[in-house]
Protein backbone atom coordinates (compact mmCIF):
# COMPACT_ATOMS: atom_id res chain seq x y z
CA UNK A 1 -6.97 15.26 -14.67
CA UNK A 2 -5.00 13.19 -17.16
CA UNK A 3 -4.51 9.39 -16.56
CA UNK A 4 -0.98 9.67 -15.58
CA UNK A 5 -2.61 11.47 -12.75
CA UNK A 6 -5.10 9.62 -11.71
CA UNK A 7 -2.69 6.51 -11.78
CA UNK A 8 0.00 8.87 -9.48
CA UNK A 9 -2.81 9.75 -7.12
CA UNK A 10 -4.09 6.16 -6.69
CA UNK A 11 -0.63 5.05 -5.79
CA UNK A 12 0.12 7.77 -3.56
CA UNK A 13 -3.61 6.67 -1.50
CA UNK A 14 -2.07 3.07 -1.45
CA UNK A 15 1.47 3.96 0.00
CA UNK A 16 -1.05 6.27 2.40
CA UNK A 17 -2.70 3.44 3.28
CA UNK A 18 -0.03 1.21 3.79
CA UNK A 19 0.94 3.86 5.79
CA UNK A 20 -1.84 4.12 7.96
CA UNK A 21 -1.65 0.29 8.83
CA UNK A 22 1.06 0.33 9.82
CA UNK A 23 0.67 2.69 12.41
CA UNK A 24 -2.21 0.65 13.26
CA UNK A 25 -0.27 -2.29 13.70
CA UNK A 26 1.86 -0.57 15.99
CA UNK A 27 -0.66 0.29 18.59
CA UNK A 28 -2.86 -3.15 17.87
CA UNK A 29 -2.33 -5.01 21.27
CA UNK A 30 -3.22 -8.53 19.99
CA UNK A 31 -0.56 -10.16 18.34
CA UNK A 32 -2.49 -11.78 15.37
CA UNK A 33 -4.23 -8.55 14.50
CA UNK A 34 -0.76 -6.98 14.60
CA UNK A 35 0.73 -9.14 12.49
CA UNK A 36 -2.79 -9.23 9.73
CA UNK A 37 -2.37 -5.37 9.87
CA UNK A 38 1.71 -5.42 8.96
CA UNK A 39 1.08 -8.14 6.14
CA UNK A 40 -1.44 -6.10 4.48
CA UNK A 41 0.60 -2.80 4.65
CA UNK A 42 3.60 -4.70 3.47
CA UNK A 43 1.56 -6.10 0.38
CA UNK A 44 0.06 -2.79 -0.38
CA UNK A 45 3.72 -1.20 -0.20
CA UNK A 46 4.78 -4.28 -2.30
CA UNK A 47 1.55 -3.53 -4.75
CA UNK A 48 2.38 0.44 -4.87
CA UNK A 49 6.13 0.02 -5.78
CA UNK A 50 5.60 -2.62 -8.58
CA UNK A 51 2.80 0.08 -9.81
CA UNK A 52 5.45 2.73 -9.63
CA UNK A 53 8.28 1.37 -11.17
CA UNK A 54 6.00 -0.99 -14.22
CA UNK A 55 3.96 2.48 -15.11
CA UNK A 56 0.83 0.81 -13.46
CA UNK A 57 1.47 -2.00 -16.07
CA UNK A 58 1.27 -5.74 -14.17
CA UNK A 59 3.55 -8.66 -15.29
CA UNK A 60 1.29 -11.69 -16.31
């Protein structure tokens, strides 16, 4: 497996992730853990599109 794949594959298990909390988030009944499990899906979303579009290559 060649970098560019292993880089494509980690993003795609982040945007799964995100995913996944989400859905979590959803069925979490307690408003505070609802709304820890949406900000962490929406930074992993936000950390998985900036990886996408920069090439996996971070601003400073």
């Amino acid at each position: 497996m060649s970098v560019a794949d292993e880089f494509g594959a980690r993003v795609q298990q982040m945007r799964q992730k995100a995913e996944k909390l989400e859905q979590a988030a959803e069925r979490a009944e307690d408003p505070a853990e609802r709304r820890r499990l949406k900000d962490k899906a929406r930074r992993l979303q936000e950390q998985s599109r900036m990886s996408g579009e920069n090439g996996g290559v971070h601003p400073m």
